[in-house]
C-alpha atoms as a PDB file:
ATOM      1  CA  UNK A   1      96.556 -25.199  33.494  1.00  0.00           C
ATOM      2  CA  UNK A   2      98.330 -21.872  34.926  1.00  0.00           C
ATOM      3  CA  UNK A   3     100.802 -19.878  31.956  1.00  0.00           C
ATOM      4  CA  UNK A   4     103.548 -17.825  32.798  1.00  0.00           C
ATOM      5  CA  UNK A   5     104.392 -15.331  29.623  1.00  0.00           C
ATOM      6  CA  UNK A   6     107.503 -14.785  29.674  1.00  0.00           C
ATOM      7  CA  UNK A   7     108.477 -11.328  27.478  1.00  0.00           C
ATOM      8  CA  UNK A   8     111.899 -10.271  26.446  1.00  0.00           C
ATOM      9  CA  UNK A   9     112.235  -6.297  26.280  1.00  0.00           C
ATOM     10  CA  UNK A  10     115.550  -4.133  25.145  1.00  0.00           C
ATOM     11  CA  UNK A  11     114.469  -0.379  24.522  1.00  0.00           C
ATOM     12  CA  UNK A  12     110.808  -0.910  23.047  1.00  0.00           C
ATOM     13  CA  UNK A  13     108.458   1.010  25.813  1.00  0.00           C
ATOM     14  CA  UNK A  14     105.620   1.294  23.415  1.00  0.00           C
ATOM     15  CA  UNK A  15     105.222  -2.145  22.249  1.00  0.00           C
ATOM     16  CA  UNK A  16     105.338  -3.669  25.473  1.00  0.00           C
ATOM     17  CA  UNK A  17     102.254  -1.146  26.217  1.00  0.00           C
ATOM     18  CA  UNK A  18     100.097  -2.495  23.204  1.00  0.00           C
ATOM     19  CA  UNK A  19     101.358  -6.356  23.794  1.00  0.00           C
ATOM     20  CA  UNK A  20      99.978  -5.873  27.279  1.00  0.00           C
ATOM     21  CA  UNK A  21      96.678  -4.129  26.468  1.00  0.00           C
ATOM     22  CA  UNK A  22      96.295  -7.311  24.126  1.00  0.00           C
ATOM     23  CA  UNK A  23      96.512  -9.780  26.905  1.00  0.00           C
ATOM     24  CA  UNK A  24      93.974  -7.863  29.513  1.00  0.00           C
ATOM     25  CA  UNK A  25      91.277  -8.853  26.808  1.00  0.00           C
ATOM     26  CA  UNK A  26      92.002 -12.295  27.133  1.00  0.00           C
ATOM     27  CA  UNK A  27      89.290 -15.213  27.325  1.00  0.00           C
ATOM     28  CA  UNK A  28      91.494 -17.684  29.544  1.00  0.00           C
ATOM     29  CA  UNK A  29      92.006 -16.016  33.003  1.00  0.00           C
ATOM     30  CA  UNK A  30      94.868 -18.713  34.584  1.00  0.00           C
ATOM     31  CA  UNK A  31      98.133 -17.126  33.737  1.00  0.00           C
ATOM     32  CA  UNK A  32     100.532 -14.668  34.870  1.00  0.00           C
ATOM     33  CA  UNK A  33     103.148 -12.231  32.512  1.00  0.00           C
ATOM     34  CA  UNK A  34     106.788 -11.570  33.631  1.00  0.00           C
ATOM     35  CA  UNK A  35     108.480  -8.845  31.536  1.00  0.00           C
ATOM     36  CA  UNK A  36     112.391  -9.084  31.668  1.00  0.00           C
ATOM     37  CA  UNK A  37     113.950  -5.767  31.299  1.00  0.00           C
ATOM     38  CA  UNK A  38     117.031  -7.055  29.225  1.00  0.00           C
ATOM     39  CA  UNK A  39     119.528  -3.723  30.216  1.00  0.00           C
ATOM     40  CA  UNK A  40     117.319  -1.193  28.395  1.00  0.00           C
ATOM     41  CA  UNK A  41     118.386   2.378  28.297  1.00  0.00           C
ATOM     42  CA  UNK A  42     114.759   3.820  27.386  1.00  0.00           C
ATOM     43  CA  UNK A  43     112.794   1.351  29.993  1.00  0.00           C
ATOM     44  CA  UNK A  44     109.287   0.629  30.238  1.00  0.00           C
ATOM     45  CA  UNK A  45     108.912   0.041  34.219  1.00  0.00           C
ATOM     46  CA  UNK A  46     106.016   2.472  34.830  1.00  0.00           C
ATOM     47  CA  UNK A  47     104.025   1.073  32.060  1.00  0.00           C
ATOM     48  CA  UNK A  48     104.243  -2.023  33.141  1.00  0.00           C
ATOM     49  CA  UNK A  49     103.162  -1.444  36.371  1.00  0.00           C
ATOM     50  CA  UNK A  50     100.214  -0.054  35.248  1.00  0.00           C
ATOM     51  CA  UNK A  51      98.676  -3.188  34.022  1.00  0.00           C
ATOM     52  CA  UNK A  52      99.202  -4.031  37.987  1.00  0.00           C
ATOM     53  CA  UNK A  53      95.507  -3.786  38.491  1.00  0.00           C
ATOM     54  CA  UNK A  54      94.586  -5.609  35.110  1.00  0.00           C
ATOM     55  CA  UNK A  55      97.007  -8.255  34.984  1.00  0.00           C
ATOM     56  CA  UNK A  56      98.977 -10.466  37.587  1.00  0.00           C
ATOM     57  CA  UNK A  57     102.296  -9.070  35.972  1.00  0.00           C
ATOM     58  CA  UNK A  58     105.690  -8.723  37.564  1.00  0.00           C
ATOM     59  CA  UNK A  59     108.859  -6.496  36.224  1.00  0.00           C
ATOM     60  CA  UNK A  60     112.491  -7.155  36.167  1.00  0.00           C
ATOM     61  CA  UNK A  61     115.783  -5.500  34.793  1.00  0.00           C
ATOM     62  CA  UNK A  62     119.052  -6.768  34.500  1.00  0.00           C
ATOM     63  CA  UNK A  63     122.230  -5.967  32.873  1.00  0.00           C
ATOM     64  CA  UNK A  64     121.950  -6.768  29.331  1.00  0.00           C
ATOM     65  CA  UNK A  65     122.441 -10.282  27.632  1.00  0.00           C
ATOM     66  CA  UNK A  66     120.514 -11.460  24.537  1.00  0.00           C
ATOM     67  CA  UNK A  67     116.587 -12.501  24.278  1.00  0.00           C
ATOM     68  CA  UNK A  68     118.050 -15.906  25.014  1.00  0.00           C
ATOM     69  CA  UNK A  69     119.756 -15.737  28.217  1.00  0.00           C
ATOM     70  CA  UNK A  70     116.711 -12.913  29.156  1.00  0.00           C
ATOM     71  CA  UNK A  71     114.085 -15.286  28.744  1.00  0.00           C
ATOM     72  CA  UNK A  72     116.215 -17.807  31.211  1.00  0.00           C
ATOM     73  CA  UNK A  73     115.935 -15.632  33.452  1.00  0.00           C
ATOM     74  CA  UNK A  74     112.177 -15.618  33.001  1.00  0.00           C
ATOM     75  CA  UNK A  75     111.857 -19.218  33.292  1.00  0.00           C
ATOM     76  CA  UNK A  76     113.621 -19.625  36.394  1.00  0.00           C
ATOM     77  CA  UNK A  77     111.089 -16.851  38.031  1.00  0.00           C
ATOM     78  CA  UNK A  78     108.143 -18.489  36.520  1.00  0.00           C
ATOM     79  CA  UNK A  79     105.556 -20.311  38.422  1.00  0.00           C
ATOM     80  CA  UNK A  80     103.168 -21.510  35.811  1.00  0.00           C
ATOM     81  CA  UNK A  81     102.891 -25.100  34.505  1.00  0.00           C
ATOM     82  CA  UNK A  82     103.490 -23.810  31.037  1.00  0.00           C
ATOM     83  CA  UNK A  83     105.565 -21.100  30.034  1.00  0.00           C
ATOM     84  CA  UNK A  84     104.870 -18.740  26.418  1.00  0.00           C
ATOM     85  CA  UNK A  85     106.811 -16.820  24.920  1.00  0.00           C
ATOM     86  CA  UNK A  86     106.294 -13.645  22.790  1.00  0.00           C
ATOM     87  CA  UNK A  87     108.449 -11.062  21.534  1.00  0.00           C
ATOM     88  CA  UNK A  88     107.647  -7.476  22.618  1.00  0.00           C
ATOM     89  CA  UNK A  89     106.708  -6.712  19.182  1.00  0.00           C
ATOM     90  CA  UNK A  90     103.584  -8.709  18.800  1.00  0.00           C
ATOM     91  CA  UNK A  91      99.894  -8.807  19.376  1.00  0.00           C
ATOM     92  CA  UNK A  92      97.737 -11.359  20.979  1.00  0.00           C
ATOM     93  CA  UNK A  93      94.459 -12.052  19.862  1.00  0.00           C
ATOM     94  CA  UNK A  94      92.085 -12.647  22.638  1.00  0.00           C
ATOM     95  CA  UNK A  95      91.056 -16.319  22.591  1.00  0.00           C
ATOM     96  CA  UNK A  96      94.910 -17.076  22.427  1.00  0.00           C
ATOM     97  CA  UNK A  97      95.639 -18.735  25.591  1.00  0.00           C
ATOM     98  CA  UNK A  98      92.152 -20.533  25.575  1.00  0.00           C
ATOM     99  CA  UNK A  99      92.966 -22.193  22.089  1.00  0.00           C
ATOM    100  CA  UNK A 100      96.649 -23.358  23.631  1.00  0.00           C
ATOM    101  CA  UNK A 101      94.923 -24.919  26.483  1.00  0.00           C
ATOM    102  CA  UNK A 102      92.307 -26.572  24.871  1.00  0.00           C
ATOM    103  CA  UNK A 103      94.633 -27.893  21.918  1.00  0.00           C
ATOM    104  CA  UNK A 104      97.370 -29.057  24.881  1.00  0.00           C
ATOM    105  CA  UNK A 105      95.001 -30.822  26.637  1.00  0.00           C
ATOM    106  CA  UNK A 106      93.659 -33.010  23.618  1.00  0.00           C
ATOM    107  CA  UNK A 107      97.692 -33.396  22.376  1.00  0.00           C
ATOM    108  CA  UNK A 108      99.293 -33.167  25.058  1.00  0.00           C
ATOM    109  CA  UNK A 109     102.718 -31.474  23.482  1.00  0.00           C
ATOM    110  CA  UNK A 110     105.597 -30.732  25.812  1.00  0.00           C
ATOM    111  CA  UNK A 111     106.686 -27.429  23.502  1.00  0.00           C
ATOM    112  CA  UNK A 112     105.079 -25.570  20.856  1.00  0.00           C
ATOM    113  CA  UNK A 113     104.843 -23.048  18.213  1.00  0.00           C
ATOM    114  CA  UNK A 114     101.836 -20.868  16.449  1.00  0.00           C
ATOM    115  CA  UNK A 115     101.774 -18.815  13.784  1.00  0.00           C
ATOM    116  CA  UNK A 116     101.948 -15.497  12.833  1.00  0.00           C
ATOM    117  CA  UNK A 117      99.824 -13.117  10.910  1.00  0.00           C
ATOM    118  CA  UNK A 118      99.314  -9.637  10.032  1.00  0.00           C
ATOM    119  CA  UNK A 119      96.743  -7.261  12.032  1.00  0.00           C
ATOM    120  CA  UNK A 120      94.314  -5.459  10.232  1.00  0.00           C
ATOM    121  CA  UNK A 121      95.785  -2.139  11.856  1.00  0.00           C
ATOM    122  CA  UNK A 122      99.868  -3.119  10.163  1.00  0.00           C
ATOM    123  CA  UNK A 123     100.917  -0.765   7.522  1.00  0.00           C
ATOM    124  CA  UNK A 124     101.399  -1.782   4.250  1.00  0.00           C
ATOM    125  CA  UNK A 125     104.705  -2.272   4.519  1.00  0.00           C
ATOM    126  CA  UNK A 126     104.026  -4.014   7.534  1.00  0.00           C
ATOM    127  CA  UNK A 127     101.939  -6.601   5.878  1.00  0.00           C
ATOM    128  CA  UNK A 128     104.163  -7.131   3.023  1.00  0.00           C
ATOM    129  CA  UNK A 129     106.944  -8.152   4.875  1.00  0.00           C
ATOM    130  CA  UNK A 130     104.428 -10.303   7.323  1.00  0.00           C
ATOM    131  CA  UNK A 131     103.458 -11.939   3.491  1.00  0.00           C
ATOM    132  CA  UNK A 132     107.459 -12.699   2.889  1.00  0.00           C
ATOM    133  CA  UNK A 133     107.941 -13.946   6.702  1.00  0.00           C
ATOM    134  CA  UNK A 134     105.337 -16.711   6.040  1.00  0.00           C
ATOM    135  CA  UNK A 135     104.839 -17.521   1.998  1.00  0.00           C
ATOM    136  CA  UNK A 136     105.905 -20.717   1.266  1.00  0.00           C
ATOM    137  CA  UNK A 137     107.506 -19.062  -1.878  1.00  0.00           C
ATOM    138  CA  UNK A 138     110.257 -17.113   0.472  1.00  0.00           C
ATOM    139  CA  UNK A 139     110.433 -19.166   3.587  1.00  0.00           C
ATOM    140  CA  UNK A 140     109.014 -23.057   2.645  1.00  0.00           C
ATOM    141  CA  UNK A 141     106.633 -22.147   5.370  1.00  0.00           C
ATOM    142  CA  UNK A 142     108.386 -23.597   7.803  1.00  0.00           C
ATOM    143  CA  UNK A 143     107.360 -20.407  10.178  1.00  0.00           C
ATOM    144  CA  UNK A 144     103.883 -21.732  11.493  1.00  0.00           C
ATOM    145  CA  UNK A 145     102.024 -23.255   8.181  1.00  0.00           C
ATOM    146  CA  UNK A 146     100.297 -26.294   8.219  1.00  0.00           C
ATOM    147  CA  UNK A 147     101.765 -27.261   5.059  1.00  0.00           C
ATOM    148  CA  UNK A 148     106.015 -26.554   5.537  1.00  0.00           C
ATOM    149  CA  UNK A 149     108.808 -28.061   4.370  1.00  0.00           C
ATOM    150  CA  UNK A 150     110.883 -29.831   6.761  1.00  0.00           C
ATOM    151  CA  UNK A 151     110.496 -30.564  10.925  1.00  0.00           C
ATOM    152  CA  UNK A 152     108.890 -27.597  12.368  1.00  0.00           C
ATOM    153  CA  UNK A 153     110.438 -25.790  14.794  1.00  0.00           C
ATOM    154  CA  UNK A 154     109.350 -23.347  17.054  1.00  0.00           C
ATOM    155  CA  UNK A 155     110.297 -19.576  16.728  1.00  0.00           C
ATOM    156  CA  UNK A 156     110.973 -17.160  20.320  1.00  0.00           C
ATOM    157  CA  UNK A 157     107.847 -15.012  18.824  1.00  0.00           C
ATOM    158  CA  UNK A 158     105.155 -17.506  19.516  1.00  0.00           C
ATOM    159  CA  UNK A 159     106.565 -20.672  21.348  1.00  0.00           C
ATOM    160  CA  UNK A 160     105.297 -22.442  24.505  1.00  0.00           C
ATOM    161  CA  UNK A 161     107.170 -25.313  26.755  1.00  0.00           C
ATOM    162  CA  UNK A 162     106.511 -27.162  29.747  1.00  0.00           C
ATOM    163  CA  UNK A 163     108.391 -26.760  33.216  1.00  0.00           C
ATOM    164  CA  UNK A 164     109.348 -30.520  32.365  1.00  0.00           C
ATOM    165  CA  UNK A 165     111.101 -28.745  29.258  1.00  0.00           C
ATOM    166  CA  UNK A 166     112.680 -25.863  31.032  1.00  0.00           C
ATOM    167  CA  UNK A 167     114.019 -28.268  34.068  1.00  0.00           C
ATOM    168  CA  UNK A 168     115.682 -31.345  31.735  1.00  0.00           C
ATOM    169  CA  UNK A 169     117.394 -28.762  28.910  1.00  0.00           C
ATOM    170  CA  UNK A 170     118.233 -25.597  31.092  1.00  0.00           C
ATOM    171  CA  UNK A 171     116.841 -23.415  28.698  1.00  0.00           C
ATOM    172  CA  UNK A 172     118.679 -21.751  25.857  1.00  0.00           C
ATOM    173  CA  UNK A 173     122.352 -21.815  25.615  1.00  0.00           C
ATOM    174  CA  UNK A 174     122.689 -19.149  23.188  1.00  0.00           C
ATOM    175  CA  UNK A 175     121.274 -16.039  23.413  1.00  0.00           C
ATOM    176  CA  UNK A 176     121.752 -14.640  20.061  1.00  0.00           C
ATOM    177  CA  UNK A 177     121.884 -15.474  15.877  1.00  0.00           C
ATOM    178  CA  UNK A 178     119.254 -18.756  16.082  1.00  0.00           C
ATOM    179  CA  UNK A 179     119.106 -19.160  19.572  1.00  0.00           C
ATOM    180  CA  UNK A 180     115.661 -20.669  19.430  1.00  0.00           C
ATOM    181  CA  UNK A 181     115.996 -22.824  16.979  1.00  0.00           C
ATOM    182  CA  UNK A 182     118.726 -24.241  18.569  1.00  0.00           C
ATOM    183  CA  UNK A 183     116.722 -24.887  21.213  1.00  0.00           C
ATOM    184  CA  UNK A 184     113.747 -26.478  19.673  1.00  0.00           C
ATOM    185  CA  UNK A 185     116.290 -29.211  17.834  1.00  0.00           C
ATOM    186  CA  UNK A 186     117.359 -29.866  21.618  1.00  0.00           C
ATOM    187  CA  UNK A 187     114.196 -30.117  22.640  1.00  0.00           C
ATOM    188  CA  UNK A 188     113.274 -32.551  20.138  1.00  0.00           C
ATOM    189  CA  UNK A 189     116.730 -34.629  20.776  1.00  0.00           C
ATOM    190  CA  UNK A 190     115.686 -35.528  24.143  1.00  0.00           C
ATOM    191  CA  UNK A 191     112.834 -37.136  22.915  1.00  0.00           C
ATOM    192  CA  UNK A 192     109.711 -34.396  24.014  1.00  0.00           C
ATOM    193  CA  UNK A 193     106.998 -34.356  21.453  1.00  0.00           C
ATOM    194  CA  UNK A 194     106.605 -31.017  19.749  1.00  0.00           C
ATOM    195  CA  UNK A 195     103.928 -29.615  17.516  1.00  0.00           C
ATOM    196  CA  UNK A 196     102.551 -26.701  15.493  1.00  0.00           C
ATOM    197  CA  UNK A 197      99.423 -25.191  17.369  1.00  0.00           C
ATOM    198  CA  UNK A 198      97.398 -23.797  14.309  1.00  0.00           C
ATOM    199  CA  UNK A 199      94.880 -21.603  16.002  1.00  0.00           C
ATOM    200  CA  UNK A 200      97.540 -20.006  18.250  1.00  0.00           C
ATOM    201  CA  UNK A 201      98.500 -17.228  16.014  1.00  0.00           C
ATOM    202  CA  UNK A 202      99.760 -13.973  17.047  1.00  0.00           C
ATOM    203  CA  UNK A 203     100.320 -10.981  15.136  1.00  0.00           C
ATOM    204  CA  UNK A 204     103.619  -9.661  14.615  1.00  0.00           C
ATOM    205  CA  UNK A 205     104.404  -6.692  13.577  1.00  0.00           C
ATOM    206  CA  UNK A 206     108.245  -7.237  12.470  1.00  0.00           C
ATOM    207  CA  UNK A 207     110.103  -4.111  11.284  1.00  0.00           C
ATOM    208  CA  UNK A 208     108.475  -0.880   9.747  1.00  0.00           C
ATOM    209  CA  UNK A 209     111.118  -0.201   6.894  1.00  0.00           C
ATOM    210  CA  UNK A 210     112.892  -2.529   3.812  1.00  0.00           C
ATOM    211  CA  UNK A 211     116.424  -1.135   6.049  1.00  0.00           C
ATOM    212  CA  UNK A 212     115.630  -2.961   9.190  1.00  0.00           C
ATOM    213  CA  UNK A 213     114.445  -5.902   7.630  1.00  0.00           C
ATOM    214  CA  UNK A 214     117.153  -6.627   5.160  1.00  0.00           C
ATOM    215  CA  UNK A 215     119.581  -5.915   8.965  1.00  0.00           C
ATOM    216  CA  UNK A 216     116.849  -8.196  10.349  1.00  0.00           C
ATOM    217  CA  UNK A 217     117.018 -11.200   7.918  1.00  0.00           C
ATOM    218  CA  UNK A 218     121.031 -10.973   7.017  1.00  0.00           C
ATOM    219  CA  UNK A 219     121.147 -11.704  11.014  1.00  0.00           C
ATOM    220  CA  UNK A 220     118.652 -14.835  10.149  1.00  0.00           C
ATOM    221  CA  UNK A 221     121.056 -15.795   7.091  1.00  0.00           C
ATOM    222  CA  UNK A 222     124.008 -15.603   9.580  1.00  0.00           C
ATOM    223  CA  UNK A 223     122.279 -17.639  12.525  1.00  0.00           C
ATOM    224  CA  UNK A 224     121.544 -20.769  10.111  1.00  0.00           C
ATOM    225  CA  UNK A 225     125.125 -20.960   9.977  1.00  0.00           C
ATOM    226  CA  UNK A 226     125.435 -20.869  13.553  1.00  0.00           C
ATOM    227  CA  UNK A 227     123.075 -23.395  13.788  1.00  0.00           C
ATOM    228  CA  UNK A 228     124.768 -25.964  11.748  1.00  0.00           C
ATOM    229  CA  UNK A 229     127.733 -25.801  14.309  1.00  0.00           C
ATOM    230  CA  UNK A 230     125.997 -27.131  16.553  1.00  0.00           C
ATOM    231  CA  UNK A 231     123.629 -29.458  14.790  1.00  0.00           C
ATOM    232  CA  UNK A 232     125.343 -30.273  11.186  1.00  0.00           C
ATOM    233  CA  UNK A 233     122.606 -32.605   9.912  1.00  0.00           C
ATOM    234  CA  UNK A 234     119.983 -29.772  10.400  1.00  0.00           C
ATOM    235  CA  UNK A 235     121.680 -27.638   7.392  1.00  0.00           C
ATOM    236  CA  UNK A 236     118.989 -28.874   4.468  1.00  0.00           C
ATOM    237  CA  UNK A 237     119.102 -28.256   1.035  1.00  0.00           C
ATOM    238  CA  UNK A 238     116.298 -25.505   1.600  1.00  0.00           C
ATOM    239  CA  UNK A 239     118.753 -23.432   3.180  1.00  0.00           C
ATOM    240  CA  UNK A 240     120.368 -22.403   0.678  1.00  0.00           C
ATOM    241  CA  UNK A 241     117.353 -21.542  -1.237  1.00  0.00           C
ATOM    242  CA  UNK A 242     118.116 -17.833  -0.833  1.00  0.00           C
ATOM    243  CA  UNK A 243     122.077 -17.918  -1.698  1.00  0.00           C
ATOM    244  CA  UNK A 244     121.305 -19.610  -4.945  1.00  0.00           C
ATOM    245  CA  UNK A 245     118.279 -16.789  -5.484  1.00  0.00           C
ATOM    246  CA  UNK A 246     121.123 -14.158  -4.953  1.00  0.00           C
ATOM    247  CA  UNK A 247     123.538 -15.653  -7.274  1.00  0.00           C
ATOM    248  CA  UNK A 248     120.878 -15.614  -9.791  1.00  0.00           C
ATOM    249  CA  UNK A 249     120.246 -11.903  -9.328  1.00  0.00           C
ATOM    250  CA  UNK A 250     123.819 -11.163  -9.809  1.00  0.00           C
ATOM    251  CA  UNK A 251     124.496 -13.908 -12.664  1.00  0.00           C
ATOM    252  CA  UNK A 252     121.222 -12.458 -14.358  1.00  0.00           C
ATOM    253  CA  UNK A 253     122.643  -8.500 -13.600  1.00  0.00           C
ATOM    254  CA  UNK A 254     126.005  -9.727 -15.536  1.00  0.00           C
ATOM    255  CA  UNK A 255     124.795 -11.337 -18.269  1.00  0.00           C
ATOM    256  CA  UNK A 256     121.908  -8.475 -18.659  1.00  0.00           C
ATOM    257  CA  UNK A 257     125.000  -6.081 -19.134  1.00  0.00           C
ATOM    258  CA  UNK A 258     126.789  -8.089 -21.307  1.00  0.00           C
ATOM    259  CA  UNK A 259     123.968  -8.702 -23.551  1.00  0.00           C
ATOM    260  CA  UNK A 260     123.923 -12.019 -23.632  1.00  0.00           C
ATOM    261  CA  UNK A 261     121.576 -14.432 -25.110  1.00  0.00           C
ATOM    262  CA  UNK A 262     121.424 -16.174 -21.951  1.00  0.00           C
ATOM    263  CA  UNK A 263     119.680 -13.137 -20.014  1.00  0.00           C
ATOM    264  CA  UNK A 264     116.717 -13.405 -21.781  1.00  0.00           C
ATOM    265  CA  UNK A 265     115.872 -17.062 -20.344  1.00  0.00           C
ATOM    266  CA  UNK A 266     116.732 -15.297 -16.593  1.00  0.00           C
ATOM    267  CA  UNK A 267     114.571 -12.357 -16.718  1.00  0.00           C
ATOM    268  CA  UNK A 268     111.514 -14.632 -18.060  1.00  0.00           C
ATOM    269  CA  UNK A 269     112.087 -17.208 -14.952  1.00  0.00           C
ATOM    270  CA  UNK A 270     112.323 -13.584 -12.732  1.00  0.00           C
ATOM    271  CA  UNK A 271     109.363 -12.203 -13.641  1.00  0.00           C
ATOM    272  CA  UNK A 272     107.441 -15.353 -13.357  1.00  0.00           C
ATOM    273  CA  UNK A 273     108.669 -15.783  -9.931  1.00  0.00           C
ATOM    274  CA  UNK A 274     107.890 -11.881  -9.555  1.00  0.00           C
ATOM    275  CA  UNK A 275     103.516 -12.590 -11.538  1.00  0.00           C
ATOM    276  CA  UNK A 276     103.991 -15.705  -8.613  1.00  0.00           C
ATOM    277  CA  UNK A 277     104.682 -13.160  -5.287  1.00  0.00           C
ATOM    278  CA  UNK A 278     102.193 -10.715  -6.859  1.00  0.00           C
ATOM    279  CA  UNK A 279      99.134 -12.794  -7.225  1.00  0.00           C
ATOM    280  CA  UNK A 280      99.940 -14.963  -4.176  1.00  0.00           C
ATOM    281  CA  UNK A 281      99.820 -11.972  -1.901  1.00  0.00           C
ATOM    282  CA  UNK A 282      97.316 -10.084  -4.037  1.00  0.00           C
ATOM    283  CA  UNK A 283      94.888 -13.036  -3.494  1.00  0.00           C
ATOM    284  CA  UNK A 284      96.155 -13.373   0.786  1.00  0.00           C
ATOM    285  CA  UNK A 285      95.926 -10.224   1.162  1.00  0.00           C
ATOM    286  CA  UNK A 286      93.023  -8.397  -0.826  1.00  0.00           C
ATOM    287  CA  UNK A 287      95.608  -5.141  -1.544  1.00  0.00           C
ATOM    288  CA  UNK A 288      96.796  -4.290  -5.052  1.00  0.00           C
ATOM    289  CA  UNK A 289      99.639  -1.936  -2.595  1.00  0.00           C
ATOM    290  CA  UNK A 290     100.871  -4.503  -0.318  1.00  0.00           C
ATOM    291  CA  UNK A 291     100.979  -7.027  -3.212  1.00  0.00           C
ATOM    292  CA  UNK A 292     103.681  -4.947  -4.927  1.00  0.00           C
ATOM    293  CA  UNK A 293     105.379  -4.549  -1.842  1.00  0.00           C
ATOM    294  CA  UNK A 294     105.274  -8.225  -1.218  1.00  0.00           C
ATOM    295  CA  UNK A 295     107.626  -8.244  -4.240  1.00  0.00           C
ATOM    296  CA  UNK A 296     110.245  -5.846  -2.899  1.00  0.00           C
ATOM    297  CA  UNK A 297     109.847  -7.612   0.496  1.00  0.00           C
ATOM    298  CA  UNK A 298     110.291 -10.629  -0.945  1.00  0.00           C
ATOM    299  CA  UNK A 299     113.732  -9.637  -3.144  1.00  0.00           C
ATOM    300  CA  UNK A 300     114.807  -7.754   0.781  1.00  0.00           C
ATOM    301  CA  UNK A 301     114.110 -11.142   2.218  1.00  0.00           C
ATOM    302  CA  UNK A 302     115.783 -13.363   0.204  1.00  0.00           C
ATOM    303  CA  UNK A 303     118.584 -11.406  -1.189  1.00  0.00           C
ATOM    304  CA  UNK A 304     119.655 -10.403   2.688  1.00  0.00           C
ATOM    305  CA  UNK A 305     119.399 -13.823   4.348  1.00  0.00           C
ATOM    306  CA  UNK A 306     121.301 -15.283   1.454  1.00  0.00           C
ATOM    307  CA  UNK A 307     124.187 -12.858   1.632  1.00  0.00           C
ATOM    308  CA  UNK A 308     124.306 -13.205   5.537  1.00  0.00           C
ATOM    309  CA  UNK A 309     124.414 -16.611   4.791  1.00  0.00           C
ATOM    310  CA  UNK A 310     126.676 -16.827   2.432  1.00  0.00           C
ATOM    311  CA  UNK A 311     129.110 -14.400   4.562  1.00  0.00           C
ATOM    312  CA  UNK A 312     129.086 -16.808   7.652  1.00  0.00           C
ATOM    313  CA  UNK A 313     129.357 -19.956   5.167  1.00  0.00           C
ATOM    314  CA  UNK A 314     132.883 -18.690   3.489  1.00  0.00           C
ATOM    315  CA  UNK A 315     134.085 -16.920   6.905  1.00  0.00           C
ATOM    316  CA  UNK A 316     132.784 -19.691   9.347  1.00  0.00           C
ATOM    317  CA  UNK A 317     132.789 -23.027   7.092  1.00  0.00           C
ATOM    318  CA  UNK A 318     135.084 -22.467   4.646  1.00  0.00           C
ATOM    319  CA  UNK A 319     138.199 -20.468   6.074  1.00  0.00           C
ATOM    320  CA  UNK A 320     137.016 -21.944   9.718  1.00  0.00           C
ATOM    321  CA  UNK A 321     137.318 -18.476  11.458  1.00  0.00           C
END
């Protein structure tokens, strides 16, 4: 089986350098990485080419479009059998590609997903917001655990297809706000068989500050929106796990300033929920530090996907705009 990786890139020069370091140390030998230069001002050609001697790796710009349309343009240069995909911001372990092989070959999937973890080398605040990507307290774990709530789906940061895939769907057909998510219900309509690879995990290293990710994860809140335009019956009651969560915080806010009797029964269900992040990540991730972040990561994650959420809901759903 030959891979083509397909890789996104918009302005990210250095982790396009470490993402490519990752894959020379690979086990599995029978793949090839295109790198699609999506209009970047600050561009990373030179680095790439100098993986030219470690790596059969090709470069491309064009003008700028969206990861979607970018990794399109990937697929349609690709000449592997199978084509992954990472984001630029990740980090492949070595026996990667060699686990995907050996797992497609015994299941035979026609698309799939892995998970993702945090790296050893993340910053604290790195691996707290890693812990509130993937708990199944914040997200269901619906992004790569065995045990999720709901069809799985396969995210843009760790997802492989066939060239069966890419020839009978065309690829994405939106670029932007849940794009690939989109795509994997499409997938899945037309009746390919899709599955979470457990072993293929990658490490992704997300955003480096509570800012970006609450930017990161009101975009997220927004796309599920988008998503149920196109595919209403995929809009689950888990969904709007976060907008209730928010509501809470600002009922529970209210009610503290008021002084009302009812507070007290809101702050106890908070800070269990709060003891419940805590020891959860405490115990994943061996870090009294990261487990308080976890908290704070987890408030950023919920509290920003359920306001972009909620902001697409009343503007998109509700006043049809």
């Amino acid at each position: 089986m030959f891979f083509s990786i397909i890789i996104p890139l918009y302005n990210r020069p250095q982790e396009i350098d470490e993402l490519l370091h990752t894959l020379t140390k690979q086990t599995y030998l029978q793949f090839e990485v295109l790198v699609i230069e999506d209009g970047s001002i600050n561009g990373a050609e030179e680095i790439v080419k100098s993986y030219s001697d470690r790596l059969d790796i090709r470069y491309f710009y064009k003008e700028n479009e969206g990861q979607g349309f970018t990794r399109n343009y990937g697929f349609a240069r690709a000449k592997g059998d199978y084509f992954v995909v990472f984001d630029s911001d990740c980090l492949i372990p070595e026996h990667y590609l060699e686990i995907v092989k050996d797992y497609l070959f015994e299941h035979q999937l026609d698309a799939y997903g892995g998970p993702d973890g945090a790296h050893k080398s993340f910053t604290p605040i790195q691996k707290a917001i890693s812990y509130a990507m993937t708990s199944p307290f914040t997200t269901g774990g619906i992004r790569g655990n065995k045990k999720h709530i709901g069809q799985f789906h396969p995210r843009s940061f760790n997802m492989g297809i066939s060239r069966e895939v890419w020839e009978k769907t065309g690829g994405f057909i939106l670029t932007r706000l849940g794009e690939d998510i989109e795509f994997s219900i499409r997938v899945q309509s037309l009746g390919f068989k899709i599955g979470l690879v457990p072993g293929a995990i990658v490490y992704h290293k997300r955003r480096t500050s509570f800012t970006q990710f609450y930017r990161q994860l009101h975009f997220f809140g927004r796309a599920r929106i988008n998503i149920y335009k196109h595919f209403p019956a995929e809009l689950k009651i888990v969904h709007f796990f976060p907008a209730c969560f928010t509501i809470f915080l600002l009922l529970s806010l209210i009610l503290n300033l008021l002084k009302q009797p009812l507070a007290a029964f809101c702050n106890t269900m908070l800070a269990l929920f709060v003891l419940l992040i805590f020891f959860h990540s405490m115990a994943m991730n061996r870090s009294v530090k990261v487990a308080f972040l976890s908290i704070l990561a987890s408030l950023v994650q919920l509290v920003a996907y359920g306001m972009g959420f909620m902001q697409d809901l009343w503007k998109r759903i509700i006043l049809k705009r």
